[in-house]
N, C-alpha and C. Protein backbone atom coordinates (compact mmCIF):
# COMPACT_ATOMS: atom_id res chain seq x y z
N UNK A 1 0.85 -1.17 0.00
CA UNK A 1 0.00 0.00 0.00
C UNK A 1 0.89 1.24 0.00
N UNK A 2 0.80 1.93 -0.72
CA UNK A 2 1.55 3.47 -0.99
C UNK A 2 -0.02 4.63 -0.79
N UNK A 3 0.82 5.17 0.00
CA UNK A 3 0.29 7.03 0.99
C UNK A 3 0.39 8.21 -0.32
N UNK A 4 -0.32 8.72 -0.92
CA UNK A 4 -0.03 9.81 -2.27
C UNK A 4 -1.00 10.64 -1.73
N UNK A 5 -0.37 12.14 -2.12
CA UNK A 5 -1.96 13.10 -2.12
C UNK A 5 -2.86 12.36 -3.30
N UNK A 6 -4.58 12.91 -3.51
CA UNK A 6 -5.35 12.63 -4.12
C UNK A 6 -5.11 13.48 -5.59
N UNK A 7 -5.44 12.91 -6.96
CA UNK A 7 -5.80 13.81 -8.01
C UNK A 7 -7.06 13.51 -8.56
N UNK A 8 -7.24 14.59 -8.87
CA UNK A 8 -8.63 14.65 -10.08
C UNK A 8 -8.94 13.20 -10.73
N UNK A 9 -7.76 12.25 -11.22
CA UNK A 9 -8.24 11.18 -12.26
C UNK A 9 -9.09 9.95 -10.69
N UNK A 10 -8.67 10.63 -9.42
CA UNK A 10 -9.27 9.16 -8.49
C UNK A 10 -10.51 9.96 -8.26
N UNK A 11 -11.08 10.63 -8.62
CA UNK A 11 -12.90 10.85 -8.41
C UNK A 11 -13.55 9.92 -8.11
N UNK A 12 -13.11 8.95 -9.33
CA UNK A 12 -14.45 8.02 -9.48
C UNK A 12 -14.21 6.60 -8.25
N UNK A 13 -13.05 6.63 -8.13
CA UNK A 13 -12.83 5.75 -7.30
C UNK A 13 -13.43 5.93 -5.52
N UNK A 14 -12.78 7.27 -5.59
CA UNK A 14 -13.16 7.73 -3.70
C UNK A 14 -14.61 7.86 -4.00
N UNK A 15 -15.52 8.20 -5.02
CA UNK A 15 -16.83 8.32 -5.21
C UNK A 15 -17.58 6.83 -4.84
N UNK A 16 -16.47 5.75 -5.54
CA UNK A 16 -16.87 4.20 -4.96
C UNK A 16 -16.68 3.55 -3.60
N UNK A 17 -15.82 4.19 -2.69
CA UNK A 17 -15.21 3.93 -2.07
C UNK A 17 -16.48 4.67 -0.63
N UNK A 18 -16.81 5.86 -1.27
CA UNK A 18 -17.88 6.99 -0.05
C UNK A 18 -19.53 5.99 -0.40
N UNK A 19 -19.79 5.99 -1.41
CA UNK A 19 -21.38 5.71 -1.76
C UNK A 19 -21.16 4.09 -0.81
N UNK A 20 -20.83 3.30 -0.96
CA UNK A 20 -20.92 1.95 0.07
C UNK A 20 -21.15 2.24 1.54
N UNK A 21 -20.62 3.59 1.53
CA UNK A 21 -20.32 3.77 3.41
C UNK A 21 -22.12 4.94 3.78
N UNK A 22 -22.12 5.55 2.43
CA UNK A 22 -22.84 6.72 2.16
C UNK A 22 -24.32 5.90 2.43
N UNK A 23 -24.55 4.58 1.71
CA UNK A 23 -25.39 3.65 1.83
C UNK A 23 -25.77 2.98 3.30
N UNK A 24 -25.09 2.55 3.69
CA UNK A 24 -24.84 1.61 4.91
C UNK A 24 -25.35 2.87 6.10
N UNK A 25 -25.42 4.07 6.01
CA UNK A 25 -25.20 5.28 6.82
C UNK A 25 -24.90 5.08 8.12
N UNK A 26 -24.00 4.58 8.75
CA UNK A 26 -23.40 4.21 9.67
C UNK A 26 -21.77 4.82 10.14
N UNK A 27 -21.58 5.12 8.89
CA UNK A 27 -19.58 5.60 9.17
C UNK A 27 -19.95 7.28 8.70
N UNK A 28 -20.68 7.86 8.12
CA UNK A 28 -20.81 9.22 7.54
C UNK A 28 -22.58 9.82 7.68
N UNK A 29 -21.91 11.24 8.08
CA UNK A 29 -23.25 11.98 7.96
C UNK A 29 -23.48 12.44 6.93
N UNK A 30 -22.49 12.34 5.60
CA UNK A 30 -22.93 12.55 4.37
C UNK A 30 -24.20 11.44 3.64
N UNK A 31 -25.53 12.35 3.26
CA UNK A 31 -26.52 11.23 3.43
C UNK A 31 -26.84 10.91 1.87
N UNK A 32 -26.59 11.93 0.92
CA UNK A 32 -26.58 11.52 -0.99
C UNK A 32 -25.51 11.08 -1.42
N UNK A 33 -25.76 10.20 -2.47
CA UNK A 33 -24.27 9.37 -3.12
C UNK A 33 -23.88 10.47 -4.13
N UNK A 34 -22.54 10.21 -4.03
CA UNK A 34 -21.66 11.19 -4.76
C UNK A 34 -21.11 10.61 -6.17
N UNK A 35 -20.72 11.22 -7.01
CA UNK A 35 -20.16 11.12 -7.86
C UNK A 35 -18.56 11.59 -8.52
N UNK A 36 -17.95 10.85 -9.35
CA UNK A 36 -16.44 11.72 -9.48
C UNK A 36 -16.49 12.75 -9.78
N UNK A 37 -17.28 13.28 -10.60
CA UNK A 37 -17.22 15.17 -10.89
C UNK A 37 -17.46 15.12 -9.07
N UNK A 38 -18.31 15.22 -8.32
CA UNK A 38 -18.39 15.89 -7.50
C UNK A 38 -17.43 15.64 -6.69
N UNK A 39 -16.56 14.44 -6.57
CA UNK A 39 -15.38 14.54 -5.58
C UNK A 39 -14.44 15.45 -6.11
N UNK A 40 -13.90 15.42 -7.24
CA UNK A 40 -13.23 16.37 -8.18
C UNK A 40 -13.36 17.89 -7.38
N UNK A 41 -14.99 18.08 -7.66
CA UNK A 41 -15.38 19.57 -7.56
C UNK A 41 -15.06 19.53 -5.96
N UNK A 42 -15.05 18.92 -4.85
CA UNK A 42 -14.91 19.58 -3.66
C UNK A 42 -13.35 19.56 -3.90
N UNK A 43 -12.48 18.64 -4.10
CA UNK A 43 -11.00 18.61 -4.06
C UNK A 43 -11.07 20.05 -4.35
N UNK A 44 -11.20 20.50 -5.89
CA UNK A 44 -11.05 21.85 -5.95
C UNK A 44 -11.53 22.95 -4.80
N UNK A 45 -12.87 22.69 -4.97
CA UNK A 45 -13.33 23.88 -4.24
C UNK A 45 -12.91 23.95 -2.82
N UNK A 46 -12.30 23.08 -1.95
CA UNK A 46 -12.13 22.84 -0.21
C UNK A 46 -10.17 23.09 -0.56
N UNK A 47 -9.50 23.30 -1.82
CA UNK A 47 -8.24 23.25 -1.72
C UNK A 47 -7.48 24.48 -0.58
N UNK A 48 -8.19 25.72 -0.61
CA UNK A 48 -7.62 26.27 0.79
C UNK A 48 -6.89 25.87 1.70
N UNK A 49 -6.06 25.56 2.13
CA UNK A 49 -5.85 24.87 3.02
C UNK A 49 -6.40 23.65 3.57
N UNK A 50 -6.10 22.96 2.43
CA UNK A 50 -6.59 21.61 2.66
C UNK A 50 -5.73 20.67 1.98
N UNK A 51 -5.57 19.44 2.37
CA UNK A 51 -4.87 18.20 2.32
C UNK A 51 -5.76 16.90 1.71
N UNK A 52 -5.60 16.72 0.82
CA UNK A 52 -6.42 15.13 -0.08
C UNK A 52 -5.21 14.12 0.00
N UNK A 53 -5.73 13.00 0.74
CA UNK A 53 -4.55 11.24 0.67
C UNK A 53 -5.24 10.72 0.12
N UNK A 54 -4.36 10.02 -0.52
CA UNK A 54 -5.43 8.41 -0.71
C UNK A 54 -4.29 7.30 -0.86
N UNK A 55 -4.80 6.28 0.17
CA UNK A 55 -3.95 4.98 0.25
C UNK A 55 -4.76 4.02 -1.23
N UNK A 56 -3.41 3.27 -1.76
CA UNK A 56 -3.48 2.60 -2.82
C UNK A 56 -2.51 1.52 -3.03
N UNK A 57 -3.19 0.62 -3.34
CA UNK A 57 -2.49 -1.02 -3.40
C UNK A 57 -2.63 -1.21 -5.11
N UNK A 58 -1.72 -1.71 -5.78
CA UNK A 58 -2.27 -2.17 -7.91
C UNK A 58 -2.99 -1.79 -8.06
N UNK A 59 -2.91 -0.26 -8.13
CA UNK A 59 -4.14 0.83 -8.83
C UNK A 59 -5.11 0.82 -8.34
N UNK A 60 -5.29 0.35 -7.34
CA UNK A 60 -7.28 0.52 -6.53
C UNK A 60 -6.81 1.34 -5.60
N UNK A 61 -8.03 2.15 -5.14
CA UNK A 61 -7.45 3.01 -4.15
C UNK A 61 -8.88 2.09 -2.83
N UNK A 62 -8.06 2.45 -2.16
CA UNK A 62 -8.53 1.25 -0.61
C UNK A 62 -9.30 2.57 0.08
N UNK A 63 -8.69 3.17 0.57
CA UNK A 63 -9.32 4.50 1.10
C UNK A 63 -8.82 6.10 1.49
N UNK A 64 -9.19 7.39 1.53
CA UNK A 64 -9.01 8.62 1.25
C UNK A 64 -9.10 8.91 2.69
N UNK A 65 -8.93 9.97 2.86
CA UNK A 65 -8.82 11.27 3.78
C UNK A 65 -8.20 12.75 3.59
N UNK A 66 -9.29 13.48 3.91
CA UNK A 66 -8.74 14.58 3.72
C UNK A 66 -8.94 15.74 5.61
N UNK A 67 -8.20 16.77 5.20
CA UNK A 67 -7.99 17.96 6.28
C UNK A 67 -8.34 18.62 5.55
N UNK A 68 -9.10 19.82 6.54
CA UNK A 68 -9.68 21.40 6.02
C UNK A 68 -9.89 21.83 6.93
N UNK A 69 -10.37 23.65 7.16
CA UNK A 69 -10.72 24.28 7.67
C UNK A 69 -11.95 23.74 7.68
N UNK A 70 -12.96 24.38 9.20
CA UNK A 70 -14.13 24.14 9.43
C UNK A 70 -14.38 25.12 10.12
N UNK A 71 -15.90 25.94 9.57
CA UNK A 71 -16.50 27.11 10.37
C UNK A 71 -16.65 27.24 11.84
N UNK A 72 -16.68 25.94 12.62
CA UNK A 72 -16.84 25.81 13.51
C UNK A 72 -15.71 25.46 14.21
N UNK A 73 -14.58 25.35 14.16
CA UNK A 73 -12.75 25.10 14.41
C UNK A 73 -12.17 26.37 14.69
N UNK A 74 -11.00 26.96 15.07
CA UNK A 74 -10.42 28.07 15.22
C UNK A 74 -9.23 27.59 14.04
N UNK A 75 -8.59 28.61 13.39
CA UNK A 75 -8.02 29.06 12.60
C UNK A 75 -6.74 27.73 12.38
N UNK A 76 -6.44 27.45 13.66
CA UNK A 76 -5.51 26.48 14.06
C UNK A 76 -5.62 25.18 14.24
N UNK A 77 -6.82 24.50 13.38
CA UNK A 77 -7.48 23.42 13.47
C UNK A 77 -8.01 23.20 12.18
N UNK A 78 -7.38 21.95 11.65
CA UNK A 78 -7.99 21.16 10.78
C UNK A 78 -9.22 20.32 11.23
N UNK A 79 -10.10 20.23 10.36
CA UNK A 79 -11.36 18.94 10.43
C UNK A 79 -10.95 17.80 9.56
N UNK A 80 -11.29 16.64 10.22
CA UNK A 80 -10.79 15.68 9.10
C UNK A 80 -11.97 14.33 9.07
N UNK A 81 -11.76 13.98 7.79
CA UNK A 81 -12.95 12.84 7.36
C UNK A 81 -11.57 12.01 6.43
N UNK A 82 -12.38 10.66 6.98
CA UNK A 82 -11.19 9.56 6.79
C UNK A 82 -12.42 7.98 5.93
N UNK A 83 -12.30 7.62 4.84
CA UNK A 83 -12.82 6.87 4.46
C UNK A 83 -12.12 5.40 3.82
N UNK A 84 -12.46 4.20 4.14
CA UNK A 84 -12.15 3.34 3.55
C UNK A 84 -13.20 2.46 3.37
N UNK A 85 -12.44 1.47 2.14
CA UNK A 85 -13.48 0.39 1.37
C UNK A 85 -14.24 -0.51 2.43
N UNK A 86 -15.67 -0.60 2.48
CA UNK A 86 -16.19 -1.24 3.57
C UNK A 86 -15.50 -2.83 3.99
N UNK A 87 -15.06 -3.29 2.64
CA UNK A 87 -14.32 -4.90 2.52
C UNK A 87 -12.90 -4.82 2.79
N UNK A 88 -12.36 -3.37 3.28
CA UNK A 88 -10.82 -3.42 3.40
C UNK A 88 -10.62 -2.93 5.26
N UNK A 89 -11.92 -3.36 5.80
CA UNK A 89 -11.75 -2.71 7.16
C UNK A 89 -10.46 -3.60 7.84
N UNK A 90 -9.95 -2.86 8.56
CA UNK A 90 -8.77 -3.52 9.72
C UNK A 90 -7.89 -3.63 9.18
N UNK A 91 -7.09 -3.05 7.58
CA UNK A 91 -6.21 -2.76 7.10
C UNK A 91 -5.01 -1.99 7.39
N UNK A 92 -5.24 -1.22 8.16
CA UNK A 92 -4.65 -0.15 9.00
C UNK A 92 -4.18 1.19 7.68
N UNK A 93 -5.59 1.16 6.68
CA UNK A 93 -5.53 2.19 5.68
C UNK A 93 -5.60 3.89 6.84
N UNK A 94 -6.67 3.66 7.40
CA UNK A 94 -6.90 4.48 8.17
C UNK A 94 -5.31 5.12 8.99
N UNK A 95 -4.64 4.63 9.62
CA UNK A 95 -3.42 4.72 10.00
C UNK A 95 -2.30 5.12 9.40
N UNK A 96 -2.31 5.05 8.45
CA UNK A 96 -1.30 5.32 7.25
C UNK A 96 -1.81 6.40 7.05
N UNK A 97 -2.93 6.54 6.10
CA UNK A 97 -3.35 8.20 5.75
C UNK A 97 -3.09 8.71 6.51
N UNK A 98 -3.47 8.86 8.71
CA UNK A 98 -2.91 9.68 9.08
C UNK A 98 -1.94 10.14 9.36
N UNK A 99 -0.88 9.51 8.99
CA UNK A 99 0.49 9.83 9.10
C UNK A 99 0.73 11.16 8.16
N UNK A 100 0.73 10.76 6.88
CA UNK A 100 0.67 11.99 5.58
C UNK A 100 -0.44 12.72 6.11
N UNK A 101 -1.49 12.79 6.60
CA UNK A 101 -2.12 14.15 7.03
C UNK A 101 -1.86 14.86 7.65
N UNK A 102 -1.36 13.72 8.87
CA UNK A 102 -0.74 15.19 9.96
C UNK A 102 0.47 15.49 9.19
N UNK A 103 1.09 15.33 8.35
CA UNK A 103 2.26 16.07 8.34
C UNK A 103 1.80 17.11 7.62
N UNK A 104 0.76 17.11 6.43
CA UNK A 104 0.52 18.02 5.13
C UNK A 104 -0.47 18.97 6.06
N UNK A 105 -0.79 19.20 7.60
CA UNK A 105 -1.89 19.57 8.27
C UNK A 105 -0.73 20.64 9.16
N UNK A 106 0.56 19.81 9.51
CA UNK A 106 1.87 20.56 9.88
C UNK A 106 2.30 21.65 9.02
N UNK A 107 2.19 21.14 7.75
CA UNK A 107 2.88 22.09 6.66
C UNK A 107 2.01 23.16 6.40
N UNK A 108 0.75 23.34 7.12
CA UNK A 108 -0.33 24.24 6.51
C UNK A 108 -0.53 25.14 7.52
N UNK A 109 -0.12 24.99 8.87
CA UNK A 109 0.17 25.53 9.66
C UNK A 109 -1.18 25.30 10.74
N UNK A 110 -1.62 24.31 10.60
CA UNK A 110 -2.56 23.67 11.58
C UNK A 110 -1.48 23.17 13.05
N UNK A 111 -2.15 23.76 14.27
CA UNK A 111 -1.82 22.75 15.27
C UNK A 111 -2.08 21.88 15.99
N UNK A 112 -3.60 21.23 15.37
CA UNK A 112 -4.24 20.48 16.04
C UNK A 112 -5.15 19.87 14.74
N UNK A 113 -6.06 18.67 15.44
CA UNK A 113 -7.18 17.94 14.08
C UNK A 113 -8.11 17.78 15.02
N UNK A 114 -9.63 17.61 14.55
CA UNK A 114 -10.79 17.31 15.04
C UNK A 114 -11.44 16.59 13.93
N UNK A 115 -11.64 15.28 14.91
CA UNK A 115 -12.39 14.08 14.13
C UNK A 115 -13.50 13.89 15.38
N UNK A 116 -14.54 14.13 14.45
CA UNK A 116 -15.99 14.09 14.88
C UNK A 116 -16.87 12.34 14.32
N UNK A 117 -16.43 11.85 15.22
CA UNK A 117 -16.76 10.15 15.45
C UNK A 117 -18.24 10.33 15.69
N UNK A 118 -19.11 9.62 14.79
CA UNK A 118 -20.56 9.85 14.67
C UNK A 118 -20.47 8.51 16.16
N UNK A 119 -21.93 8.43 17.27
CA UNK A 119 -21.94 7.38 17.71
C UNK A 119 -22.35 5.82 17.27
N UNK A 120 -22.77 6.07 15.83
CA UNK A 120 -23.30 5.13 15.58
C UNK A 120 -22.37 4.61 14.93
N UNK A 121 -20.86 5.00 14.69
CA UNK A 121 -19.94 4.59 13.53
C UNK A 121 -19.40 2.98 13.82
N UNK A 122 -20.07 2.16 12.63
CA UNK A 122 -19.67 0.67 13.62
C UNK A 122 -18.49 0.60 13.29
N UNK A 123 -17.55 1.04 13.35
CA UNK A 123 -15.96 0.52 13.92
C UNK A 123 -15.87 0.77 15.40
N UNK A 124 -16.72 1.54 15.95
CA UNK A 124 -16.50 1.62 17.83
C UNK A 124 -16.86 0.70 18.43
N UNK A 125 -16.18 0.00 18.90
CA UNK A 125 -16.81 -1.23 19.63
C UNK A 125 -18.29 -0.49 21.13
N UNK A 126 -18.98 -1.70 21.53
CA UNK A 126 -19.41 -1.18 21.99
C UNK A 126 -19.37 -0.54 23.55
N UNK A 127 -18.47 -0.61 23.97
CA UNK A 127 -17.69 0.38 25.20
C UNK A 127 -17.14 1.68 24.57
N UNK A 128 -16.57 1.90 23.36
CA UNK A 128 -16.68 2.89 22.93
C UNK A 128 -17.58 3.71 22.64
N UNK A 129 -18.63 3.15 22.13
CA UNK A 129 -19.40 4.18 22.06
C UNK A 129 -20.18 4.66 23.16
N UNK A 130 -19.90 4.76 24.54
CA UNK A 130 -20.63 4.95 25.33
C UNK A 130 -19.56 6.18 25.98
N UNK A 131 -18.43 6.30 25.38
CA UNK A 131 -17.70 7.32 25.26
C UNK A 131 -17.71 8.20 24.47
N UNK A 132 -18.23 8.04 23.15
CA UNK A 132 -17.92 8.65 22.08
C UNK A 132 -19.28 10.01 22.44
């Protein structure tokens, strides 16, 4: 598995990769399925200070994450949303991307991240979520 920022040609892929999770509505509060123009169009439009990964094994991409500003964050805080293939869970894709985020989140002059863990997200076991 190789750590790369995201480009324009993986739309369609992170678009395959969100609609399974987008479906299941369990890992995301994003509730309409997306498409590659529209991953495309946020890459562009969220580029401000923002960071696109995507972990990838023989050309499939397994799963994305990105950092951004959020209206609700102070200046010094990235928000971050982290997605992988529902069939690639326990990969430690998740783990890897954050390595390259926090650093590209370092380079942007973020000093902190906020990941907003829905309670219903089934990767929390269930003692976790009674924390979450």
């Amino acid at each position: 598995m190789i750590i790369r920022p995201a480009r324009p040609e993986d739309g369609e892929q992170m678009a395959d990769i969100l609609n399974p999770l987008i479906e299941d509505g369990t890992s995301t509060a994003i509730e309409d399925p997306v498409t590659g123009d529209e991953m495309r169009r946020w890459m562009r439009d969220r580029s401000t200070r923002s960071t696109w990964q995507v972990a990838e094994a023989d050309g499939r991409l397994l799963g994305f994450q990105w950092a951004a500003p959020h209206d609700s964050l102070p200046d010094d805080a990235a928000s971050i949303a982290t997605f992988a293939r529902i069939d690639g869970a326990g990969r430690g894709v998740g783990t890897d991307l954050f390595a390259a985020t926090k650093a590209a989140c370092k380079a942007l002059g973020y000093r902190w991240i906020n990941a907003s863990i829905r309670s219903d997200n089934d990767w929390l076991g269930e003692g976790d979520r009674k924390n979450a």
